[in-house]
Protein backbone atom coordinates (compact mmCIF):
# COMPACT_ATOMS: atom_id res chain seq x y z
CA UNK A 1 -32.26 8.20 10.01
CA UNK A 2 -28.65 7.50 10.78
CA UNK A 3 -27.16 7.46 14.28
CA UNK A 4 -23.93 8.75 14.37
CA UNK A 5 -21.14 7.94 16.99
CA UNK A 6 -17.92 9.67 17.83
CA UNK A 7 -15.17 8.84 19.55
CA UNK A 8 -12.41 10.68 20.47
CA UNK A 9 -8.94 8.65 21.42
CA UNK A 10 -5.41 9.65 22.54
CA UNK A 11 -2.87 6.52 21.70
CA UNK A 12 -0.87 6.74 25.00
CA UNK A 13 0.93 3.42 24.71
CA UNK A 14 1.02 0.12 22.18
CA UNK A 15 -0.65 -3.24 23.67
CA UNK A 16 0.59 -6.34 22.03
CA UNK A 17 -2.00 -8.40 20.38
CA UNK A 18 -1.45 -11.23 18.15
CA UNK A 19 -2.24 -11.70 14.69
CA UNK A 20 -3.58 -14.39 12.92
CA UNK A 21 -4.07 -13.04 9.36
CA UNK A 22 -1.76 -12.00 6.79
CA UNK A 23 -2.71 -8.53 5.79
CA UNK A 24 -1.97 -9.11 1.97
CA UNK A 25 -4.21 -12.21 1.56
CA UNK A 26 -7.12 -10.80 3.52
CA UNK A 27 -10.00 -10.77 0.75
CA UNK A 28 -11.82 -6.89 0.97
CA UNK A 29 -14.61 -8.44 -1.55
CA UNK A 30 -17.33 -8.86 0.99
CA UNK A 31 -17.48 -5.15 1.25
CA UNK A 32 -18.05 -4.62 -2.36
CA UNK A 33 -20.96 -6.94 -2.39
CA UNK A 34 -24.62 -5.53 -2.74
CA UNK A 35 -26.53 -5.39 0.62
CA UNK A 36 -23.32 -5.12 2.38
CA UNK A 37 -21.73 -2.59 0.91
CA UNK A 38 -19.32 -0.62 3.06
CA UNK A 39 -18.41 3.31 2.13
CA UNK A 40 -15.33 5.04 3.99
CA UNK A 41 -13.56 8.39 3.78
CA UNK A 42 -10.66 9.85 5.80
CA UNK A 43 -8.85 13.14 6.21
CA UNK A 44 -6.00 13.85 8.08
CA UNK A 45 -5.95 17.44 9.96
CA UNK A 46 -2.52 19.47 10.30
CA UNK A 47 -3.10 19.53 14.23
CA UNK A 48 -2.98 15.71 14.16
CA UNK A 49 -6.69 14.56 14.16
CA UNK A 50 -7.22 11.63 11.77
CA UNK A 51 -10.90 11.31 11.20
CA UNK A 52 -12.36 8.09 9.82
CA UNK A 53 -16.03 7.62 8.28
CA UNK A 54 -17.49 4.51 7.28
CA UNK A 55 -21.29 3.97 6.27
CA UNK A 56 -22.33 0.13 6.23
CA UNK A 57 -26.20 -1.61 5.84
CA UNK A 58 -28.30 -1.73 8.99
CA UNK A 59 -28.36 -5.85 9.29
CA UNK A 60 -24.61 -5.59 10.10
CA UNK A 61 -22.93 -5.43 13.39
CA UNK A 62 -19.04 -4.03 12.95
CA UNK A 63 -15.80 -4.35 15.13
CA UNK A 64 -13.28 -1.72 14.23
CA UNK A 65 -9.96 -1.70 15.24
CA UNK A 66 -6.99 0.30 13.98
CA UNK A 67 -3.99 -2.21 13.80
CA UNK A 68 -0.06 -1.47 12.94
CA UNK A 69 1.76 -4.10 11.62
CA UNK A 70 5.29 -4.26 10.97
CA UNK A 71 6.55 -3.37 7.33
CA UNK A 72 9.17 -6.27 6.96
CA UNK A 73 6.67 -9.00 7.32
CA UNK A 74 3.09 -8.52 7.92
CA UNK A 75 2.61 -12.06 8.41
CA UNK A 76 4.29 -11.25 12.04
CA UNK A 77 2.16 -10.54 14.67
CA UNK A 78 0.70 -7.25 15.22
CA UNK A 79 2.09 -5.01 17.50
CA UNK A 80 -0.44 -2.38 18.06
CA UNK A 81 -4.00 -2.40 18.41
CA UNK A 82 -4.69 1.56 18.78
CA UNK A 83 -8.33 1.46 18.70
CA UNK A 84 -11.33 -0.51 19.35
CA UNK A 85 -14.82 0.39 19.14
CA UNK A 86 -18.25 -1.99 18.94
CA UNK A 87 -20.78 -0.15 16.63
CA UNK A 88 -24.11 -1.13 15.33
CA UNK A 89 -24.86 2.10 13.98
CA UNK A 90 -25.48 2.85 10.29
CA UNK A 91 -22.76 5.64 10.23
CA UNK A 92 -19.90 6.08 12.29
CA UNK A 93 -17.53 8.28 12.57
CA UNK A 94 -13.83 8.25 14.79
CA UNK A 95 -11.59 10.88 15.30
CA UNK A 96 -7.93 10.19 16.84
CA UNK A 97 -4.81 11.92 17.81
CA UNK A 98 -2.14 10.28 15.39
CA UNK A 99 0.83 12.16 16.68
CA UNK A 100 2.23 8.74 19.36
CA UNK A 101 1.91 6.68 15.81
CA UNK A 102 4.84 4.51 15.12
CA UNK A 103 5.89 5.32 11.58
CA UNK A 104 7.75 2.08 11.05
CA UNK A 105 4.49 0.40 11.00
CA UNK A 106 2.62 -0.39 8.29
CA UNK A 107 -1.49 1.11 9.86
CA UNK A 108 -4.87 -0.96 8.59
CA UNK A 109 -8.40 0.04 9.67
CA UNK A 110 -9.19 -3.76 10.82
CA UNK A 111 -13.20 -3.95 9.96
CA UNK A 112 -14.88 -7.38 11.44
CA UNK A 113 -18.39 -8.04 10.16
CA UNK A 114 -19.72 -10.26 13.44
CA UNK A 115 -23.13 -11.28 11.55
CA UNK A 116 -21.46 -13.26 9.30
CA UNK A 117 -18.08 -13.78 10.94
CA UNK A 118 -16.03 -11.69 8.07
CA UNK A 119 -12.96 -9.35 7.99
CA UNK A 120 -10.95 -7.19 6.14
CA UNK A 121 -8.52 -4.38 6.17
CA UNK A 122 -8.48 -1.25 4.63
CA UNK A 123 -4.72 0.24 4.20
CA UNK A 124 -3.62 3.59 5.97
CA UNK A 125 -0.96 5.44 4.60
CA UNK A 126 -0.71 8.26 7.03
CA UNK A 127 2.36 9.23 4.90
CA UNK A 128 0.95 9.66 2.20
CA UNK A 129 -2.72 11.40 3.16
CA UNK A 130 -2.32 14.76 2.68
CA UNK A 131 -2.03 17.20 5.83
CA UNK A 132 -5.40 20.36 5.81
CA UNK A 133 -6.26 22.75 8.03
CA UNK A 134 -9.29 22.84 6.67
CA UNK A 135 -12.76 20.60 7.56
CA UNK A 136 -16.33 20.62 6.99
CA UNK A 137 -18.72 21.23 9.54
CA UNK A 138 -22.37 20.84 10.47
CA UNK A 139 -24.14 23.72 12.59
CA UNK A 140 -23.34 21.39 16.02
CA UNK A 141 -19.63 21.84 15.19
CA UNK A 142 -19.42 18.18 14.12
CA UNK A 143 -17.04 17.02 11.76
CA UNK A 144 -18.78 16.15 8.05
CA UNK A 145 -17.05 13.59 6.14
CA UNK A 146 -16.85 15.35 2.33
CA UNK A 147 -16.38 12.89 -0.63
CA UNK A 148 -19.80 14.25 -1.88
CA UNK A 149 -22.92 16.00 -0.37
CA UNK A 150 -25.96 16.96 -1.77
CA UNK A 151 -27.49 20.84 -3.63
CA UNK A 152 -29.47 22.34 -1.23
CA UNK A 153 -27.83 21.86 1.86
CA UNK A 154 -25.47 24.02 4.18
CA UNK A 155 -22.21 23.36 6.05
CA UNK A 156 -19.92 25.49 7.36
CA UNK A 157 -16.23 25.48 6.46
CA UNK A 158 -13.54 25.64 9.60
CA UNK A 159 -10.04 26.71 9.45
CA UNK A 160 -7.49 25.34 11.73
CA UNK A 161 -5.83 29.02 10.89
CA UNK A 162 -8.51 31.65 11.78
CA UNK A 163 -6.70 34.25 10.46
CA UNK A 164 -6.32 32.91 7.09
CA UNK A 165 -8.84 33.92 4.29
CA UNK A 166 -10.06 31.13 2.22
CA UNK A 167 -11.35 30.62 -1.38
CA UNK A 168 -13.74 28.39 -2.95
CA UNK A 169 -13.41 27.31 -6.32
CA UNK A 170 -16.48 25.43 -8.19
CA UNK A 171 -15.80 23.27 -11.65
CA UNK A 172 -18.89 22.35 -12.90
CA UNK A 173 -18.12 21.00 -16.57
CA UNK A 174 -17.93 16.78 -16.47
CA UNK A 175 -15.00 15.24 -16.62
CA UNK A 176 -13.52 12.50 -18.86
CA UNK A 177 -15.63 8.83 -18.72
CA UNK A 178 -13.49 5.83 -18.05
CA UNK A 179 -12.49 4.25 -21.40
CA UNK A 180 -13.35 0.50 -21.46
CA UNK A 181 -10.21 -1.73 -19.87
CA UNK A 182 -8.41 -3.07 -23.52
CA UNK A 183 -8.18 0.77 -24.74
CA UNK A 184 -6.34 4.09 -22.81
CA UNK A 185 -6.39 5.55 -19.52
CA UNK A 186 -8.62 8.42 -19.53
CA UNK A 187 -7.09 11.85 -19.64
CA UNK A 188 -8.97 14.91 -17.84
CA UNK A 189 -8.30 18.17 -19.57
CA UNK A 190 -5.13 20.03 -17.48
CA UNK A 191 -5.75 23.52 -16.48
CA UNK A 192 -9.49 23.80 -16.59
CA UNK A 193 -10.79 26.88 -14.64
CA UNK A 194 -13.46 27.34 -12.46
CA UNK A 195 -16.66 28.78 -13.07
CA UNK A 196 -17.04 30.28 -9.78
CA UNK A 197 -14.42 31.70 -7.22
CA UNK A 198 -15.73 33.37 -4.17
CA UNK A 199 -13.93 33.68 -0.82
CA UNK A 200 -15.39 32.04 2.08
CA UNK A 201 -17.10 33.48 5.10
CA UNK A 202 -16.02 30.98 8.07
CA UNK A 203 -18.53 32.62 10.26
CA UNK A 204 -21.56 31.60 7.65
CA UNK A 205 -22.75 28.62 6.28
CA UNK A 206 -22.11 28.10 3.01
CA UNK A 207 -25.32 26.69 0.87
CA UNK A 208 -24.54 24.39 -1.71
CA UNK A 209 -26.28 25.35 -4.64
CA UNK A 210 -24.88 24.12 -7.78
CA UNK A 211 -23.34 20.89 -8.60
CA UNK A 212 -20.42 20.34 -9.51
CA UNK A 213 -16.62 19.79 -8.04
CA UNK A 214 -16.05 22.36 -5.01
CA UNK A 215 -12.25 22.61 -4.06
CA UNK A 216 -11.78 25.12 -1.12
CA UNK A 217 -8.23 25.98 -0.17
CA UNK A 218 -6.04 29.31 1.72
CA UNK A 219 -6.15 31.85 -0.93
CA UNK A 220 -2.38 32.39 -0.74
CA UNK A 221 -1.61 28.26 -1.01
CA UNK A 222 -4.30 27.40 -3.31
CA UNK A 223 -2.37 23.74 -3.87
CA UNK A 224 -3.03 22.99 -0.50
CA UNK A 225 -6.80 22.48 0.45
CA UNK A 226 -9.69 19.88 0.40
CA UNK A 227 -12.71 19.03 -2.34
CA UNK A 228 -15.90 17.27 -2.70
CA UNK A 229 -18.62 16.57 -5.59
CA UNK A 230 -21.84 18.20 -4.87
CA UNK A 231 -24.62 16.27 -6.54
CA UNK A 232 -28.34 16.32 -7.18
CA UNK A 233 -30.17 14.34 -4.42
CA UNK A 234 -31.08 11.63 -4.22
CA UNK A 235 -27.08 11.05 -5.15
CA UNK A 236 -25.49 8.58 -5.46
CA UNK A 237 -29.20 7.29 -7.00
CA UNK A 238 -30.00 8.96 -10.26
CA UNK A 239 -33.78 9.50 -11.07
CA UNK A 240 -33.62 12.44 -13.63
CA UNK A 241 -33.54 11.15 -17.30
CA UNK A 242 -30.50 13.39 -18.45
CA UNK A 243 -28.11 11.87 -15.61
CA UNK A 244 -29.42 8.21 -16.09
CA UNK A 245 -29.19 8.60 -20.13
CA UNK A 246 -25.20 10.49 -19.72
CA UNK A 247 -24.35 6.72 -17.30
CA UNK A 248 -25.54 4.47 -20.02
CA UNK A 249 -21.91 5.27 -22.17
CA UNK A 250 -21.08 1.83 -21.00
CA UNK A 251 -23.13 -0.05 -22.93
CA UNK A 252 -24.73 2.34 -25.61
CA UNK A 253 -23.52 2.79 -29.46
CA UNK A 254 -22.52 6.04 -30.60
CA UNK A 255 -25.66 6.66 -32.54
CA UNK A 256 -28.01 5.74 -29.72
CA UNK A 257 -25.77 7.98 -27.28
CA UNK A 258 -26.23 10.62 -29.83
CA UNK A 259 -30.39 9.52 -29.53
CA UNK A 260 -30.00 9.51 -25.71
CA UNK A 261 -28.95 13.09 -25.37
CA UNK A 262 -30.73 14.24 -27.77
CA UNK A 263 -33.19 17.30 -26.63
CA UNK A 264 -36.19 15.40 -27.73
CA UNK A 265 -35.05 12.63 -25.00
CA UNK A 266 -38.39 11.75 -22.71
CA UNK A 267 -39.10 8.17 -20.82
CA UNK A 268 -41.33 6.74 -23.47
CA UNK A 269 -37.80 6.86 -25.96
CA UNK A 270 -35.68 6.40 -23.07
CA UNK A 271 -37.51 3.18 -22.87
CA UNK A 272 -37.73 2.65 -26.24
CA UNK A 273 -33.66 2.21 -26.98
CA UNK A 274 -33.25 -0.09 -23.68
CA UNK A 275 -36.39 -2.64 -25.28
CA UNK A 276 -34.41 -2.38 -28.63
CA UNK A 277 -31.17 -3.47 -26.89
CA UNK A 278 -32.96 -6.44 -25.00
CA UNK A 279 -35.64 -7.58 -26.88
CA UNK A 280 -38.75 -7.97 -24.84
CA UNK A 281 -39.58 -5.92 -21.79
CA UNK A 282 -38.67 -8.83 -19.37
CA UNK A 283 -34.83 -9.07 -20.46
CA UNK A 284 -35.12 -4.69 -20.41
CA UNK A 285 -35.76 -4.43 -16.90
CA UNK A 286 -33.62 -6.92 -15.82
CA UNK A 287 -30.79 -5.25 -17.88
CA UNK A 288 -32.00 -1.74 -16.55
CA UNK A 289 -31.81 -3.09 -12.70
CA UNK A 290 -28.74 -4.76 -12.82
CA UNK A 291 -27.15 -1.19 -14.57
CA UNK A 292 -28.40 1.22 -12.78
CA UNK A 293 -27.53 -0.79 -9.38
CA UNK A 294 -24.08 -0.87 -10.51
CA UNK A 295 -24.22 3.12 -11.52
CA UNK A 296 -25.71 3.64 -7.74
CA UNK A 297 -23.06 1.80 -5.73
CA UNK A 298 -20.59 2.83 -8.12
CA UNK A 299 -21.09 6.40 -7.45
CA UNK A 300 -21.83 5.92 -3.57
CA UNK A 301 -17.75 3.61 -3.16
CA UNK A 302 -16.00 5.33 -5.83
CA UNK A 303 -17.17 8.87 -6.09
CA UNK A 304 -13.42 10.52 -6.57
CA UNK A 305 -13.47 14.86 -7.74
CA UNK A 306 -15.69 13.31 -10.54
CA UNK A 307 -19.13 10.99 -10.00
CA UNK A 308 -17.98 7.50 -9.02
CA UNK A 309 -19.65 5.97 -12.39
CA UNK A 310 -17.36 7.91 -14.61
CA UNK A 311 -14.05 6.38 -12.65
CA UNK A 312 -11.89 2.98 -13.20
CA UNK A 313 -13.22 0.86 -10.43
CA UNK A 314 -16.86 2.61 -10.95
CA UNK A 315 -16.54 1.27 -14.47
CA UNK A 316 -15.62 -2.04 -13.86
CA UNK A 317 -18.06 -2.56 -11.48
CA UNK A 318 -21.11 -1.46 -13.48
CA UNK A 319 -20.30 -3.64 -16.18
CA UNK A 320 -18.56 -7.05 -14.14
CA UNK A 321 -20.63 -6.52 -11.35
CA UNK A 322 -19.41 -7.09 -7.07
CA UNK A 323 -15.74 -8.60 -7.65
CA UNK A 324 -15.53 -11.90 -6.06
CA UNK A 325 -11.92 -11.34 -4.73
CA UNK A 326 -10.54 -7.89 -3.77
CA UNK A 327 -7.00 -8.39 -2.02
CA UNK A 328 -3.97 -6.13 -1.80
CA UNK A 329 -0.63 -6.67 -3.40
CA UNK A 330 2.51 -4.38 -3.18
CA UNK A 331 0.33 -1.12 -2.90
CA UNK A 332 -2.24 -1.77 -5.82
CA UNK A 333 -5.92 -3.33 -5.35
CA UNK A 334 -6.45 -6.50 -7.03
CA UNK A 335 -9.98 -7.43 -8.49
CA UNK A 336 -11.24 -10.91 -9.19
CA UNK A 337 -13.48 -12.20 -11.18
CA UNK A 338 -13.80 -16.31 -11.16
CA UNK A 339 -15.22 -17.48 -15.11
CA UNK A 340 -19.01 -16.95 -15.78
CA UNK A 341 -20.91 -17.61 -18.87
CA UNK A 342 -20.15 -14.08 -20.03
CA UNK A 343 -16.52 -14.64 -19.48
CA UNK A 344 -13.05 -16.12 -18.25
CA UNK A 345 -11.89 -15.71 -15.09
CA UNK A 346 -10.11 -12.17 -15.29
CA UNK A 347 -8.25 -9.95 -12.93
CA UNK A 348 -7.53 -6.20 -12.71
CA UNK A 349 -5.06 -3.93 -11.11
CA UNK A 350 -5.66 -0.97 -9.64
CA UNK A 351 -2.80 1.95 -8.96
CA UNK A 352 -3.63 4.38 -6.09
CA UNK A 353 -3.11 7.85 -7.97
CA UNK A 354 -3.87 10.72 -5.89
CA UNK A 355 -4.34 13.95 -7.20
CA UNK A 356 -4.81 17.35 -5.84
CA UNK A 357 -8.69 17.16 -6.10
CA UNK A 358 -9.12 13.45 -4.49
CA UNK A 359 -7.02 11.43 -2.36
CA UNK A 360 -8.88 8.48 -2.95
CA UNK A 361 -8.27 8.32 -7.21
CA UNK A 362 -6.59 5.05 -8.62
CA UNK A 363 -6.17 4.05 -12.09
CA UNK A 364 -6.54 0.51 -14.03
CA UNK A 365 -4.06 -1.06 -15.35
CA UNK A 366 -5.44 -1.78 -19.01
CA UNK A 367 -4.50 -4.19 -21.29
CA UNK A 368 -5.52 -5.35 -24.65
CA UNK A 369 -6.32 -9.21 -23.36
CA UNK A 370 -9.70 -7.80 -21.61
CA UNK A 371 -10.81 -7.10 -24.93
CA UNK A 372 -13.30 -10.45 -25.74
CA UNK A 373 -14.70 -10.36 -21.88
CA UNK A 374 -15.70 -6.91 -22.15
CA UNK A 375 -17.73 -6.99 -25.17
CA UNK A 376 -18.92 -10.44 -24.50
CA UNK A 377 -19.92 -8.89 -21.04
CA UNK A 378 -21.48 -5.81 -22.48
CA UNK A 379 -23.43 -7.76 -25.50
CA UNK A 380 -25.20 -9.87 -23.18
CA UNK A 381 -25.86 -7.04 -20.92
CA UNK A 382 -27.71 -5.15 -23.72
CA UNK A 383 -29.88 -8.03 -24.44
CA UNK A 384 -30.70 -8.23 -20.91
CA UNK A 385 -28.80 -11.56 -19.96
CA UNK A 386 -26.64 -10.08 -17.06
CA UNK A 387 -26.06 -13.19 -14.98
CA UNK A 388 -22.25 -13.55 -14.01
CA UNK A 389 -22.78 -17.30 -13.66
């Protein structure tokens, strides 16, 4: 069960610290990396409240610190350390008043793993986050971090505004799959309509019952708002045979997709292609663990308005694996991958791209040249050989 703490801060002044780490080399892999894995969400209310998440494996003891840094050099020393908090539990969860923050500074959630002496920094833009009235709820009144929940559960929906009615809209058709990095950036169909819109009761709770995207916003300013996946549990795992057969795209050929979702589709044939593709049952379960890990964490970092497999970074990790580098440079994400057997050392780009359904959305930056490593990559994978060596 996870513990959850809060803590609630008002930044009255700025304390001077100094800084020994220069925010754009600071490698981010380590929280990529299976085992130690390290899930965050944020949301920015229009009374001033930032609220931070994070989720992180029991074995690790955190420091978390909000720093600002200065924007003309953030090799400088840091000039703010707002907050500070020693957690050891599995989820935590801060809320702050941001209205004393100095824009001219440049705002990283400073994370320090003490078990194994690591750190990195995730970027704030508090710029750039988009102001909502609007939160989820639990029935103690406690704030519920939404990048994706589960069917089958309730929460209740608070408005900043009480007087202002409110509208939820549900998409449930899937949205586009990452194309592989040497082709085009996926394109999700403009004006799709929902298949449900029903106002909102704020004095209920509101049971989640089918999946899909959920986007709930004032019905008179519907661009303005917040949204979350709802998934089967036990999301971001898959265990039903249609939702495990729809994440194999990746490495699958158009005729055994066509096999996959095929209405005759049960385990013994679900087996049956994955055997074919590796050759002996050894190198198929080694191919189908390694996969379906990368699926899992994909969808449990990356999970955007669609499931995390289906973006950019979900894609890339499935097939590359954990980068081994993650740093920042001017705004983007950088992955690295040093060579392996299955190919040479390689680097992608990611663009932040918000969008009106997820703040958290970024797009590769694809280019023909990842061409060989991704088939090379996805070859061995299918024959059950996925060691990035």
């Amino acid at each position: 069960m996870k513990n959850i703490l809060f803590i609630s801060l008002f930044l009255l002044s700025a304390v001077p610290v100094i800084s020994q780490y220069d925010v754009n080399r600071a490698d981010m892999a380590h929280y990529l990396q299976p085992g130690s894995e390290l899930s965050f969400q944020y949301t920015l209310l229009s009374d001033g409240r930032f609220m931070f998440s994070y989720e992180y494996p029991a074995l690790s003891v955190l420091e978390v610190e909000l720093a600002g840094y200065d924007e003309k050099s953030l090799k400088k020393p840091a000039t703010l350390n707002l907050l500070k908090s020693f957690c050891s539990d599995l989820d935590c969860r801060i809320i702050l008043n941001s209205d004393t923050l100095n824009q001219e500074l440049t705002y990283f959630i400073v994370v320090s793993d003490i078990t194994i002496d690591d750190k990195f920094f995730i970027p704030i833009s508090f710029s750039e986050i988009p102001l909502t009235g609007i939160m989820l709820t639990n029935a103690f009144d406690e704030w519920v971090p939404g990048r994706y929940l589960t069917t089958n559960s309730e929460i209740y929906v608070r408005n900043l505004n009480e007087e202002e009615e409110l509208e939820l809209s549900i998409f449930a058709l899937p949205f586009a799959i990452a194309d592989p990095p040497s082709g085009i950036r996926p394109i999700d169909k403009k004006g799709i309509k929902p298949e449900v819109v029903i106002p909102i009761d704020q004095t209920q709770a509101l049971f989640l019952e089918h999946a899909g995207l959920y986007r709930i916003y004032p019905k008179d300013r519907p661009e303005e708002g917040i949204s979350f996946r709802v998934e089967q549990a036990p999301y971001p795992q898959y265990n039903r045979l249609e939702d495990l057969a729809n994440a194999m795209v990746y490495l699958t050929t158009q005729d055994e997709q066509k096999s996959l979702m095929s209405n005759e589709i049960n385990k013994a044939s679900f087996d049956k292609i994955w055997l074919e593709m590796a050759g002996t049952e050894e190198n198929a379960r080694a191919a189908i663990r390694f996969y379906f890990r990368g699926i899992s964490i994909s969808n449990q970092l990356f999970t955007t308005y669609k499931e995390g497999w289906r973006t950019d970074k979900g894609m890339i990790y499935t097939i590359f694996g954990a980068p081994d580098h993650v740093l920042l440079s001017k705004g983007n994400e950088v992955w690295e991958y040093e060579k392996t057997n299955n190919h040479e050392e390689l680097s992608f780009t990611f663009s932040a791209m918000p969008t009106i359904f997820s703040q958290y959305h970024s797009i590769l930056q694809r280019e023909q040249k990842y061409a060989f490593s991704w088939n090379r990559t996805v070859d061995r994978l299918r024959r059950g050989t996925p060691n990035h060596e």
